[in-house]
C-alpha atoms as a PDB file:
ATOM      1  CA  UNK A   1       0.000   0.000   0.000  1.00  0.00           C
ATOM      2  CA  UNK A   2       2.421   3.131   1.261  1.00  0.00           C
ATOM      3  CA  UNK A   3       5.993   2.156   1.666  1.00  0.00           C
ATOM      4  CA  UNK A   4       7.297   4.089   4.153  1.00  0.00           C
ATOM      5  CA  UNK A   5      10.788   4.589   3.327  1.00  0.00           C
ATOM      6  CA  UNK A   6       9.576   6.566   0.000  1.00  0.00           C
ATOM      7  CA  UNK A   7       7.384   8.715   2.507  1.00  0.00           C
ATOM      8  CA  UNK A   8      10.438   9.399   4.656  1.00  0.00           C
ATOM      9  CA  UNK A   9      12.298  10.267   1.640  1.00  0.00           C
ATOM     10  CA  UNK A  10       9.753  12.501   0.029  1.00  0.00           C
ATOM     11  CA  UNK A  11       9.191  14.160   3.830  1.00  0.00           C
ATOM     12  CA  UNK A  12      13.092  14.855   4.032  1.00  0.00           C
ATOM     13  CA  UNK A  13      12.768  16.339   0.118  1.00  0.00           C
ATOM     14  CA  UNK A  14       9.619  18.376   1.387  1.00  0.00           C
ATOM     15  CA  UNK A  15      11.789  19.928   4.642  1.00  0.00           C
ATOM     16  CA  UNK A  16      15.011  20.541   2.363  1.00  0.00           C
ATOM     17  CA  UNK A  17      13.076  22.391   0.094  1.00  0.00           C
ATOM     18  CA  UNK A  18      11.939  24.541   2.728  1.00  0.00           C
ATOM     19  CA  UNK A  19      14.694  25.181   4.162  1.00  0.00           C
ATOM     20  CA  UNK A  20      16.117  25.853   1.224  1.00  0.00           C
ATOM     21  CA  UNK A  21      17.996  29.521   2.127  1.00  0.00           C
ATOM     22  CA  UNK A  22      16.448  31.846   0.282  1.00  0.00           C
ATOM     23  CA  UNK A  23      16.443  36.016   0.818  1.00  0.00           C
ATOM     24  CA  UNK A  24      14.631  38.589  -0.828  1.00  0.00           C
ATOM     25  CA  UNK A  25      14.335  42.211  -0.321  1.00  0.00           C
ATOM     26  CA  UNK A  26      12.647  43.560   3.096  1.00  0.00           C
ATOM     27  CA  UNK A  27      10.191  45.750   0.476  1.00  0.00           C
ATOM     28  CA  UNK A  28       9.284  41.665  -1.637  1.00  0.00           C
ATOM     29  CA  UNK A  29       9.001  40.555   2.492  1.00  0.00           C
ATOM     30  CA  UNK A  30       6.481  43.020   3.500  1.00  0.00           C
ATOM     31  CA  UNK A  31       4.240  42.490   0.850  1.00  0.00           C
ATOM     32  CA  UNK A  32       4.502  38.951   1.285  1.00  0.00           C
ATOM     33  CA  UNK A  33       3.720  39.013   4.885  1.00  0.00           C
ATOM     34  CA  UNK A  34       0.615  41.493   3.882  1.00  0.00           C
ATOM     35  CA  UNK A  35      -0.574  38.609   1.361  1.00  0.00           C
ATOM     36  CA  UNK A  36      -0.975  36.179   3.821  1.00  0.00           C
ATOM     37  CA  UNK A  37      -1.848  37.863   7.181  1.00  0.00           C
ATOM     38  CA  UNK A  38      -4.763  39.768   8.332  1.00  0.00           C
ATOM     39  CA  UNK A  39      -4.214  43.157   8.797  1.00  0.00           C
ATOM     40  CA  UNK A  40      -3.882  42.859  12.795  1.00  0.00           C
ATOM     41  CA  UNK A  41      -1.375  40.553  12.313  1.00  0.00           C
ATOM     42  CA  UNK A  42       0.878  41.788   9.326  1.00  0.00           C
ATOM     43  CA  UNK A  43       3.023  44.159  12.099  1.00  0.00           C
ATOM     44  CA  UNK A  44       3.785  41.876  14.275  1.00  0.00           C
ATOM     45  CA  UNK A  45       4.602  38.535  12.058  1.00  0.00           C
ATOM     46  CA  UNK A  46       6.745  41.076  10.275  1.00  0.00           C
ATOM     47  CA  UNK A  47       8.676  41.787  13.065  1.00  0.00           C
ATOM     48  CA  UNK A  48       9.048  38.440  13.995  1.00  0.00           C
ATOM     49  CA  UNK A  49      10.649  37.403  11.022  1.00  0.00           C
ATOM     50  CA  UNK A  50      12.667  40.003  10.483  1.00  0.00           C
ATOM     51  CA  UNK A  51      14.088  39.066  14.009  1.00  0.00           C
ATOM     52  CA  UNK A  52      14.107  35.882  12.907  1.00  0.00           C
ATOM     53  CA  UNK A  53      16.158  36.815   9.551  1.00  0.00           C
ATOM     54  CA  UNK A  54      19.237  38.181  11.722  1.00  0.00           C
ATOM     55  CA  UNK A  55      19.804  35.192  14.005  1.00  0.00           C
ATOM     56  CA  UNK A  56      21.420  32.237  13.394  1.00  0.00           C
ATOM     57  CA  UNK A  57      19.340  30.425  15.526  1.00  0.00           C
ATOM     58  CA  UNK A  58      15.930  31.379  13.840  1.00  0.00           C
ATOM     59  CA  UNK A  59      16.853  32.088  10.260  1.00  0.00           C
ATOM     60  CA  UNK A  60      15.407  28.842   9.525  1.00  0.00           C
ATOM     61  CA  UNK A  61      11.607  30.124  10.178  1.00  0.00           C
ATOM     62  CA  UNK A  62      12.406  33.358   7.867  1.00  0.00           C
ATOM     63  CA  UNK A  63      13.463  30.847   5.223  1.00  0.00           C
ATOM     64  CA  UNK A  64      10.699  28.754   5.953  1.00  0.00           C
ATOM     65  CA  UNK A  65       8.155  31.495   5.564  1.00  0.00           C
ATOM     66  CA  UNK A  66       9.557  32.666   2.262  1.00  0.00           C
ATOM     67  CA  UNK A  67       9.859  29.313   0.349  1.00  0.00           C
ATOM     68  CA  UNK A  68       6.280  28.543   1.647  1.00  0.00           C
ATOM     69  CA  UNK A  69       4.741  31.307   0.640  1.00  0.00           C
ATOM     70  CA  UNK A  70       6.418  31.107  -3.344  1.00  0.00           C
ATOM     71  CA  UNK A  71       5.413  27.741  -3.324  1.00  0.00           C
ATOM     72  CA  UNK A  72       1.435  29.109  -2.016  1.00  0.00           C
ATOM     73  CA  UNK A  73       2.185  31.928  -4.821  1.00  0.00           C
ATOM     74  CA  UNK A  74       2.903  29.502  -7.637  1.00  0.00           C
ATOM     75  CA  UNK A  75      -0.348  27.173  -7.430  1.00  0.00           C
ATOM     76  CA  UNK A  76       0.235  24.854  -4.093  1.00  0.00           C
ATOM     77  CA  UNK A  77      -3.231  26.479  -2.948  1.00  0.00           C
ATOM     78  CA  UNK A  78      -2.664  24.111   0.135  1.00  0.00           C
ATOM     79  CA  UNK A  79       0.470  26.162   1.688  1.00  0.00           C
ATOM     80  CA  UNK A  80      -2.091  29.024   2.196  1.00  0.00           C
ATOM     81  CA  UNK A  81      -2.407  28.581   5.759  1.00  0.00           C
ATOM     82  CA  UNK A  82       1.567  26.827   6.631  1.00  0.00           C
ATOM     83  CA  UNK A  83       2.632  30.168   5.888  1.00  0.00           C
ATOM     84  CA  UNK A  84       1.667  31.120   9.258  1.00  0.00           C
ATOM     85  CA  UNK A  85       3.504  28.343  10.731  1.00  0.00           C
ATOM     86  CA  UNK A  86       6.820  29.563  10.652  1.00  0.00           C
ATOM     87  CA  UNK A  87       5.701  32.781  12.379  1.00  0.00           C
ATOM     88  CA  UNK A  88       5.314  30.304  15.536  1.00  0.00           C
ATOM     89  CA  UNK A  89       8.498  28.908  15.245  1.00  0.00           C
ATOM     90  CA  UNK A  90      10.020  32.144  14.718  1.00  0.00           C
ATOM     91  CA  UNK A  91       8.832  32.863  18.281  1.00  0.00           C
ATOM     92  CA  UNK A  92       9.142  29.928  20.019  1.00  0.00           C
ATOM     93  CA  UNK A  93      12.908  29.899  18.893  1.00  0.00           C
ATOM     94  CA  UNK A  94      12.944  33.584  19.963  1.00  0.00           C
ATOM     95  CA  UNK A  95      11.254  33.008  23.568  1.00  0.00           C
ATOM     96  CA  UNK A  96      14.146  30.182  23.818  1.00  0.00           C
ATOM     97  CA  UNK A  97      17.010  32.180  22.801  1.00  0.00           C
ATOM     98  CA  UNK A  98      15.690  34.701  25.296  1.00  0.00           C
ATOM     99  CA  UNK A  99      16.728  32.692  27.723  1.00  0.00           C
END
């Protein structure tokens, strides 16, 4: 039925791609974060991964947030709502650097 080791693969493929490091301007950011987030929440997910963008810790989430939302942009209707995702991690690996 599902073989597992081609899920595993295809799961480690999805993650890579994600992580994938990936920058584009802080203008391209904004709108990006205005795309996806209600307008009580664009401020403060933009802060968040702009903190996230200058830490070596959390750079991952700011990465994570951009290749998810190209991938939303281009057709993956489905990444709509993981964009907000990385905003979480963003702060959880913020509250932890904190620390």
């Amino acid at each position: 039925m599902f073989d597992k080791r081609n899920s595993k693969k295809e799961s480690k493929e999805f993650w890579s791609n994600l992580d994938k490091e990936v920058s584009v301007s802080d203008h391209v950011f904004k709108e990006y974060v205005n795309n996806i987030f209600a307008e009580e929440y664009r401020t403060s997910s933009y802060r968040t991964l702009l903190e996230a963008k200058n830490s070596l810790i959390t750079i991952k989430a700011y990465h994570n947030f951009i290749n998810v939302y190209e991938l939303q942009a281009n057709g993956e209707d489905s990444f709509g709502n993981i964009c907000c995702m990385p905003v979480d991690y963003a702060r959880d690996l913020l509250r932890e650097e904190e620390i």
